[in-house]
N, C-alpha and C. Protein backbone atom coordinates (compact mmCIF):
# COMPACT_ATOMS: atom_id res chain seq x y z
N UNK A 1 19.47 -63.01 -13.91
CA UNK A 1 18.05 -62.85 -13.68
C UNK A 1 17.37 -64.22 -13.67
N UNK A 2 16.72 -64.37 -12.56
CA UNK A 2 15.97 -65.55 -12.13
C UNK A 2 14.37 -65.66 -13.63
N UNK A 3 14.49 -66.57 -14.70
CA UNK A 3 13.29 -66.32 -15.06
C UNK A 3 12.16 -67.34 -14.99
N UNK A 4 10.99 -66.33 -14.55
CA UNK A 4 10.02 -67.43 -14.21
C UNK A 4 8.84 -66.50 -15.40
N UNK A 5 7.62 -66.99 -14.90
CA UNK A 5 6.14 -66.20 -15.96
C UNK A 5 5.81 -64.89 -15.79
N UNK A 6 6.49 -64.73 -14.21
CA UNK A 6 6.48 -63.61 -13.27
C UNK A 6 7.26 -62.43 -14.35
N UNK A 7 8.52 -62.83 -14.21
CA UNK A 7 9.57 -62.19 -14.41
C UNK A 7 8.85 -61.76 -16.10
N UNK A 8 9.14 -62.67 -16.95
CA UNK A 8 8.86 -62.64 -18.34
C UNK A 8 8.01 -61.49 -18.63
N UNK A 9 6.58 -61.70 -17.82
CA UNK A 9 5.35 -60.61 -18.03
C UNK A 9 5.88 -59.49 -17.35
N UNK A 10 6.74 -58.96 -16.65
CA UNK A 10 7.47 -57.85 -16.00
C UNK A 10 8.12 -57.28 -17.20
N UNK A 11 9.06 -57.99 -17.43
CA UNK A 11 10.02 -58.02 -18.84
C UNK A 11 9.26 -57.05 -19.67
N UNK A 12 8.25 -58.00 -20.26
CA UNK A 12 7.10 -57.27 -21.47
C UNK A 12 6.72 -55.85 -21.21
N UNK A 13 6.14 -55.79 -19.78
CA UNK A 13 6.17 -54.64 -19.50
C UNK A 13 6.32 -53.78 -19.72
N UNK A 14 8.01 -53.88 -19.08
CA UNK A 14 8.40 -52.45 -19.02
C UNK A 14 9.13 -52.26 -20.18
N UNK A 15 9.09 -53.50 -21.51
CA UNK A 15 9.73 -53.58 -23.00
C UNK A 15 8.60 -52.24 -23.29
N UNK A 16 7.28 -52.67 -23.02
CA UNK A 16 6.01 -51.96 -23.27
C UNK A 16 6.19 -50.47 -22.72
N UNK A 17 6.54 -50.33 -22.10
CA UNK A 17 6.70 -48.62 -21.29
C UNK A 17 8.08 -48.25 -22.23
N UNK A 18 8.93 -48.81 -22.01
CA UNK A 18 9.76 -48.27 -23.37
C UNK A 18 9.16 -47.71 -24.57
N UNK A 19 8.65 -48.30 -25.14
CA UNK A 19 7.93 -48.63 -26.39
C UNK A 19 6.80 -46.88 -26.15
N UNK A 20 6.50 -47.07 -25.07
CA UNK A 20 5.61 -46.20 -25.14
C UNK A 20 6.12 -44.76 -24.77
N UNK A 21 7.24 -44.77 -23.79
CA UNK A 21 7.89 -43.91 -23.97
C UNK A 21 8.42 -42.84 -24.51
N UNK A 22 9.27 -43.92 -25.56
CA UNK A 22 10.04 -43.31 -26.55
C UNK A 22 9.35 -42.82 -27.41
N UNK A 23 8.29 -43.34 -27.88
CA UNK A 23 7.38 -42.37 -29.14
C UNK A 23 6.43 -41.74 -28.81
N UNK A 24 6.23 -41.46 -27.34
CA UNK A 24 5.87 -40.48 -26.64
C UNK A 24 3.73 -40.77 -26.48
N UNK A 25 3.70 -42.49 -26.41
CA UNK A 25 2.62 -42.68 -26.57
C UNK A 25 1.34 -42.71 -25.53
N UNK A 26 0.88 -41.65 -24.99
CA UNK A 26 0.59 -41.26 -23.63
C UNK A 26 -0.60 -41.86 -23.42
N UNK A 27 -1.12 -42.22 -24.16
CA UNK A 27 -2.38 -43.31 -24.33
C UNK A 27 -2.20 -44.72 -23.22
N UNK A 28 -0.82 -44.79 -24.33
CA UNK A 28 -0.33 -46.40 -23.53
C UNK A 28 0.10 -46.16 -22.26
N UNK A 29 0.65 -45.20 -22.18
CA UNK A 29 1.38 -44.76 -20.89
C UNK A 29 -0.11 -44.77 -19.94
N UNK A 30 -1.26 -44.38 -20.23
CA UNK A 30 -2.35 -44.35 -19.19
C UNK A 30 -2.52 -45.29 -18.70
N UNK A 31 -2.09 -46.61 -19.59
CA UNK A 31 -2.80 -47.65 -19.28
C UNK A 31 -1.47 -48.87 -18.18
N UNK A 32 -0.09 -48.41 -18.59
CA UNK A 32 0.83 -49.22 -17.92
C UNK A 32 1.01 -48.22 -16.35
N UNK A 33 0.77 -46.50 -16.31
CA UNK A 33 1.20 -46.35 -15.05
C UNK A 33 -0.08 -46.75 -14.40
N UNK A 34 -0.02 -46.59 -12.74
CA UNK A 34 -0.85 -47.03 -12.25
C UNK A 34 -1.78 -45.62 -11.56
N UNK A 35 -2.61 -45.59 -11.22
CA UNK A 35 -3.31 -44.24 -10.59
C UNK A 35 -2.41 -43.07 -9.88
N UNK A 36 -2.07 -44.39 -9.22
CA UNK A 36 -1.13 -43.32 -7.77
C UNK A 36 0.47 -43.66 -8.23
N UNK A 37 1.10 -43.64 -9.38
CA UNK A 37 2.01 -43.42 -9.90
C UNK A 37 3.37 -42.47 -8.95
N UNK A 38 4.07 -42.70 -8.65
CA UNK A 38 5.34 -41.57 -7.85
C UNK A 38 6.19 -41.82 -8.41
N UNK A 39 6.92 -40.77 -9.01
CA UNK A 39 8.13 -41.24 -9.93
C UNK A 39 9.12 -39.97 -9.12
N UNK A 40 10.02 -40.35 -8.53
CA UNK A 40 10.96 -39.69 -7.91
C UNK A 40 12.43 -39.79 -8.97
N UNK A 41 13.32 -38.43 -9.09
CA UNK A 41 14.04 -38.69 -10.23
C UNK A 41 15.41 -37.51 -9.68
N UNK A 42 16.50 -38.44 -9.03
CA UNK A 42 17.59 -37.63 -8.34
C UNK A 42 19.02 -37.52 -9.21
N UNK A 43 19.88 -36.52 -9.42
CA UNK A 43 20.70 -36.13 -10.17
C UNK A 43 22.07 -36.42 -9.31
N UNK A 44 23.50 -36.10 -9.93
CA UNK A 44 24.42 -36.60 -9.32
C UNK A 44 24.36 -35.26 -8.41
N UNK A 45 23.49 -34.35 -8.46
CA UNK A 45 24.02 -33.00 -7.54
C UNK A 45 23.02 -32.81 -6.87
N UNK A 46 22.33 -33.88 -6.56
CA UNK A 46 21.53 -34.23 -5.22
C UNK A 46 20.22 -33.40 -6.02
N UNK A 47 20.00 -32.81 -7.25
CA UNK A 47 18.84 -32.42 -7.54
C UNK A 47 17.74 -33.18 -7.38
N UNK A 48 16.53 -32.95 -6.78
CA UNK A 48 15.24 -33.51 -6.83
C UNK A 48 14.12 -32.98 -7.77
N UNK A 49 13.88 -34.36 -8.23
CA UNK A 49 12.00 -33.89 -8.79
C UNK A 49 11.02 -34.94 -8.67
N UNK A 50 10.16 -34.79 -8.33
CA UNK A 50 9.02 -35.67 -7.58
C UNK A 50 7.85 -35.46 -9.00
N UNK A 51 7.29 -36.28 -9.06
CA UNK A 51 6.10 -36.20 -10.23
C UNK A 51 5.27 -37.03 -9.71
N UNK A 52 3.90 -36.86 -10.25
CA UNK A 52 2.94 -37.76 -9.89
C UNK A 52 2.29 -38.69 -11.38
N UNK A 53 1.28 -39.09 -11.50
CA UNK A 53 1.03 -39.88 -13.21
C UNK A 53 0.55 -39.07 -14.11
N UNK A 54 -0.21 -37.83 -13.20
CA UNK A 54 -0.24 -36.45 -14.49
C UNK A 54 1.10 -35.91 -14.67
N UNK A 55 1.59 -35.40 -14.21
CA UNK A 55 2.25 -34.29 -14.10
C UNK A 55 3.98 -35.20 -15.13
N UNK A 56 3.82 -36.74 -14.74
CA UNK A 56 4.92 -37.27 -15.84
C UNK A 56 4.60 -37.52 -17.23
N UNK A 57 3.25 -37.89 -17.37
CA UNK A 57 2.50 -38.34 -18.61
C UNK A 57 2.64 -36.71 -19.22
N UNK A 58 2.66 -35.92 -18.47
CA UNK A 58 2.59 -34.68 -19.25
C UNK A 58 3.65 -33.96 -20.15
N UNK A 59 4.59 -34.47 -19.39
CA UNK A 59 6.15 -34.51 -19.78
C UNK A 59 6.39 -35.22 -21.14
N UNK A 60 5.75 -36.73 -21.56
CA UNK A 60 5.66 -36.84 -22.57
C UNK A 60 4.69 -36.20 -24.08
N UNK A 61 3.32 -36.05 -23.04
CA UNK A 61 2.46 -35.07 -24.11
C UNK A 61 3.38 -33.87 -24.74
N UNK A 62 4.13 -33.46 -23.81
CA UNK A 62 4.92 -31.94 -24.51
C UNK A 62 5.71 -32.51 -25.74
N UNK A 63 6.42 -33.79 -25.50
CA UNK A 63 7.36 -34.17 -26.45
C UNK A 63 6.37 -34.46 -27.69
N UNK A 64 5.58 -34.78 -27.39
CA UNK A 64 4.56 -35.48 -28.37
C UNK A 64 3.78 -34.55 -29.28
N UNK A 65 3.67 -32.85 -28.38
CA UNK A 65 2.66 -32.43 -28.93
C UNK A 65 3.73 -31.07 -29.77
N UNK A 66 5.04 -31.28 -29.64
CA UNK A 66 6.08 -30.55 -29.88
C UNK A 66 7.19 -30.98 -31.31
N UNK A 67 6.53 -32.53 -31.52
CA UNK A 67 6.76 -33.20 -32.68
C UNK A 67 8.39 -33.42 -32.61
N UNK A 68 8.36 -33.83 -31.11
CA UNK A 68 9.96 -34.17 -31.29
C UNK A 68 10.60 -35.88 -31.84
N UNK A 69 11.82 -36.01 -31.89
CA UNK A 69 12.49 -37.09 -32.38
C UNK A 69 11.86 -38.23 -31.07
N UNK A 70 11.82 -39.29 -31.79
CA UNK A 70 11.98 -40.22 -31.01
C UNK A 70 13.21 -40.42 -29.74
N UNK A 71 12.50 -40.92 -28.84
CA UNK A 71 14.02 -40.77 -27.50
C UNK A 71 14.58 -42.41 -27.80
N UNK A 72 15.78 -42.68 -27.27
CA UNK A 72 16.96 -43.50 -27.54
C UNK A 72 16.04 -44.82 -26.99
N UNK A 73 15.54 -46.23 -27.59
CA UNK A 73 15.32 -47.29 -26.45
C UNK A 73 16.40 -47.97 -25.96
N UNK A 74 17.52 -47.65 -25.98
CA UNK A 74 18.33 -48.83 -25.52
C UNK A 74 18.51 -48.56 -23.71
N UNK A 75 18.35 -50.01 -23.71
CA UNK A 75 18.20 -50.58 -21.90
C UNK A 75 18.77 -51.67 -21.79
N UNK A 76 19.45 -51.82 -20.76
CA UNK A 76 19.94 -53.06 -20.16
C UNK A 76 19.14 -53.51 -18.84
N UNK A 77 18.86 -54.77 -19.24
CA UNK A 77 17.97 -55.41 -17.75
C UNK A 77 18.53 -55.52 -16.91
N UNK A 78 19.40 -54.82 -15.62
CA UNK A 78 19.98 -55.57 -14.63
C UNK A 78 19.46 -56.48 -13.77
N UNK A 79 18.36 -56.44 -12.99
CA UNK A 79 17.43 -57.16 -12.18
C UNK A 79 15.74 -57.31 -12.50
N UNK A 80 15.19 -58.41 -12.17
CA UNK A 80 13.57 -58.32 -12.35
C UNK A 80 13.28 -59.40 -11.43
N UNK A 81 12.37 -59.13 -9.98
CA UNK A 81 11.91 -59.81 -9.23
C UNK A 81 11.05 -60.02 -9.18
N UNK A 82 10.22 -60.65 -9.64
CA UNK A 82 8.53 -60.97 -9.81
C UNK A 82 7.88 -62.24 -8.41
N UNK A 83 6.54 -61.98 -8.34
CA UNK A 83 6.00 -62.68 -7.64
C UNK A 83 4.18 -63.04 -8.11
N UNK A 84 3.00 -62.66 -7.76
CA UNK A 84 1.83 -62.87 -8.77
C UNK A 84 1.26 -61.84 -8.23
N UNK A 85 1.58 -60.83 -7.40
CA UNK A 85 0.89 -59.71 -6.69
C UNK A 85 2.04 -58.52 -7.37
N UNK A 86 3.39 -58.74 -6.56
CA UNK A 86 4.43 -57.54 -6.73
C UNK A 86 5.59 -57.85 -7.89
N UNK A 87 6.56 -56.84 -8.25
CA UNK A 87 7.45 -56.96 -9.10
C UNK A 87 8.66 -55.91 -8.91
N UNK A 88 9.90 -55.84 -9.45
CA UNK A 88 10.78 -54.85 -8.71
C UNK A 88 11.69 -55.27 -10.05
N UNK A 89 11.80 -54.03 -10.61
CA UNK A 89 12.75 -54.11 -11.71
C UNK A 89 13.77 -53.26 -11.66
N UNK A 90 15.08 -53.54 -12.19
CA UNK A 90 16.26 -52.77 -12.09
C UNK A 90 17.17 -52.87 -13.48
N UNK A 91 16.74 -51.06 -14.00
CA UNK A 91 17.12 -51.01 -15.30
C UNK A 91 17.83 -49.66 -16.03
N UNK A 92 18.97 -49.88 -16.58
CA UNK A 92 19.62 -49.05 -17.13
C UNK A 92 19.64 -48.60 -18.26
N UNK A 93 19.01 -47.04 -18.51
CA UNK A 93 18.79 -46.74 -20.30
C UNK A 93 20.15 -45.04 -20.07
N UNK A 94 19.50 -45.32 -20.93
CA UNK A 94 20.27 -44.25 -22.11
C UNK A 94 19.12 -43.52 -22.60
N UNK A 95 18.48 -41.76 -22.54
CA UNK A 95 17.57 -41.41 -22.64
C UNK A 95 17.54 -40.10 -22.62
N UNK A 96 17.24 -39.26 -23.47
CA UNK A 96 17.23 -37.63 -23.20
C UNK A 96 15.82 -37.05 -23.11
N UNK A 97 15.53 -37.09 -21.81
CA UNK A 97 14.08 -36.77 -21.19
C UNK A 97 14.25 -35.47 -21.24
N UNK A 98 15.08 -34.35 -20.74
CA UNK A 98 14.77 -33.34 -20.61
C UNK A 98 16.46 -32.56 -21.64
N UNK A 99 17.23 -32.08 -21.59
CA UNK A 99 17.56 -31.02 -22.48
C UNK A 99 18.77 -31.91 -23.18
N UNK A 100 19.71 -33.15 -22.37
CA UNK A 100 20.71 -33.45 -22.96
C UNK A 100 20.36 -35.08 -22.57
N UNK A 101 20.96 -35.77 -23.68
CA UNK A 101 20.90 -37.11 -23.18
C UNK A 101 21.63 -37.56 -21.92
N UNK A 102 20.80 -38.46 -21.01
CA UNK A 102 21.37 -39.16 -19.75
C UNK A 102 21.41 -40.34 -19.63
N UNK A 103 22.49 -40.80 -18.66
CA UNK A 103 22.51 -42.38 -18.49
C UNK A 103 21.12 -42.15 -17.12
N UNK A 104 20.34 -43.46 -17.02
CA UNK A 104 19.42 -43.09 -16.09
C UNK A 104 19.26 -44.75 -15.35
N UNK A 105 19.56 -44.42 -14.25
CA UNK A 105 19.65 -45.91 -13.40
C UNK A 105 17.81 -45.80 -13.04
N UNK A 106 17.01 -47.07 -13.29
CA UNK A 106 15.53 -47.20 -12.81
C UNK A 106 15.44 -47.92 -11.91
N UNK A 107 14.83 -47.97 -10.90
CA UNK A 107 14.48 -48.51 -10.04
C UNK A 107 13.00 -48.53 -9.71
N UNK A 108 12.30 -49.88 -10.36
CA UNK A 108 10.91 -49.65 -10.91
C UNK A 108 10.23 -50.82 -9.83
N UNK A 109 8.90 -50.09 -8.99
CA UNK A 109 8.09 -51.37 -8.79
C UNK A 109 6.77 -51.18 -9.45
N UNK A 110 6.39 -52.22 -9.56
CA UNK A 110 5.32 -53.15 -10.28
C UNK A 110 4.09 -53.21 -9.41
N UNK A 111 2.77 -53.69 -9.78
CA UNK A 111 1.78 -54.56 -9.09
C UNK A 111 0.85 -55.02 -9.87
N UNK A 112 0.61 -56.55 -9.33
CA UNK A 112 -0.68 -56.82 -10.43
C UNK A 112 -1.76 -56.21 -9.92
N UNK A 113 -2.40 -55.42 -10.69
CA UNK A 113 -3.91 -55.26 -11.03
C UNK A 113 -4.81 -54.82 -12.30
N UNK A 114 -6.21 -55.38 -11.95
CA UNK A 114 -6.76 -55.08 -13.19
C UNK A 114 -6.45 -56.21 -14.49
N UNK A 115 -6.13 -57.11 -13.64
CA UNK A 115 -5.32 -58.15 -14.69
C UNK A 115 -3.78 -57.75 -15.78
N UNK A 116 -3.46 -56.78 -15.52
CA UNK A 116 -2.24 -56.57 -16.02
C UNK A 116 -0.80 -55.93 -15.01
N UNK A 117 0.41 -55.71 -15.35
CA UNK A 117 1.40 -55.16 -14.68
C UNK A 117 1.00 -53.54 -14.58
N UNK A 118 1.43 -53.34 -13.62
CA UNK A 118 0.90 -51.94 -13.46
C UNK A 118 2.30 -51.33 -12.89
N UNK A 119 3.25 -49.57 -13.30
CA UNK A 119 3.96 -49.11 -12.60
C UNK A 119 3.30 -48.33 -11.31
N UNK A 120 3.97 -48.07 -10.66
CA UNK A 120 3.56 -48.01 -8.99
C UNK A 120 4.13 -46.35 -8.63
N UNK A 121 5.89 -47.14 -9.15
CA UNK A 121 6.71 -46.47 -8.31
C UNK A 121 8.18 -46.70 -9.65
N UNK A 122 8.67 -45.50 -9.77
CA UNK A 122 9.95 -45.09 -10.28
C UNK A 122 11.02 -44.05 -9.61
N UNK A 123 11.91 -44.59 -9.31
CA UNK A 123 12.94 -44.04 -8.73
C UNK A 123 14.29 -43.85 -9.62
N UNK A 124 14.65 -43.00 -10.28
CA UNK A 124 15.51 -42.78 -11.42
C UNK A 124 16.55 -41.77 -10.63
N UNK A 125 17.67 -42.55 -10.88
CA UNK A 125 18.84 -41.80 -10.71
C UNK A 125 19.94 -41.39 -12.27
N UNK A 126 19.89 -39.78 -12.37
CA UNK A 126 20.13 -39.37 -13.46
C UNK A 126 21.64 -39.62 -13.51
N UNK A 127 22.32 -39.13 -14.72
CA UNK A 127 23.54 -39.09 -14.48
C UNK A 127 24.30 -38.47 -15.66
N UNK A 128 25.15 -38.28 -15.55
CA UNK A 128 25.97 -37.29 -17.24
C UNK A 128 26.53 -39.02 -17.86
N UNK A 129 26.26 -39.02 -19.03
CA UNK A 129 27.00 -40.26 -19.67
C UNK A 129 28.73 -39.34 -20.26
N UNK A 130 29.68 -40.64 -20.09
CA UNK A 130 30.75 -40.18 -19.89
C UNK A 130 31.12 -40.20 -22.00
């Protein structure tokens, strides 16, 4: 990974969407996705699910309002391309969003506005961990 101020504040980021994630903090989550949020999320059996920034934020309210365990943070950074407008991150967690834990490949873009990193766009490819 190329690091520049770009990259670093990307980094924080999406350390920050973790963070907010996992303890299901939908507050924060308002403030890192971006309006028009698309989070597309495909399985090894070609399953689709499309979400928008309600309809994912909501996904965590349930966890949240259901008093469940904290979800897993561990991630590996594979890629982070930053620039002072756009950003494109590529990242591998470990995460049980919905009934069993999954390995989950991210494929995240970024944009500055509002003076901070903003998510855009998530493209998650699920997977059975072996």
């Amino acid at each position: 990974m190329n690091e520049n101020k770009h990259t670093i504040a990307v980094k924080e980021t999406i350390e920050n969407l973790i963070k907010a994630g996992t303890s299901f903090d939908v507050d924060q989550l308002e403030v890192i996705y971006h309006k028009d949020l698309q989070v597309i999320m495909i399985d090894e059996q070609g399953e689709l699910m499309m979400a928008d920034k309600n309809a994912f934020k909501s996904l965590f309210q349930t966890k949240r309002d259901n008093n469940e365990d904290p979800l897993n943070t561990w991630a590996q950074f594979n890629h982070i391309e930053a620039n002072e407008t756009s950003a494109h991150c590529l990242i591998t967690r470990k995460v049980k969003l919905t009934e069993e834990e999954r390995k989950l490949v991210l494929s995240i873009d970024l944009i500055w506005q509002d003076d901070r990193w903003q998510v855009t766009r998530e493209v998650i490819f699920s997977q059975a961990i072996d």
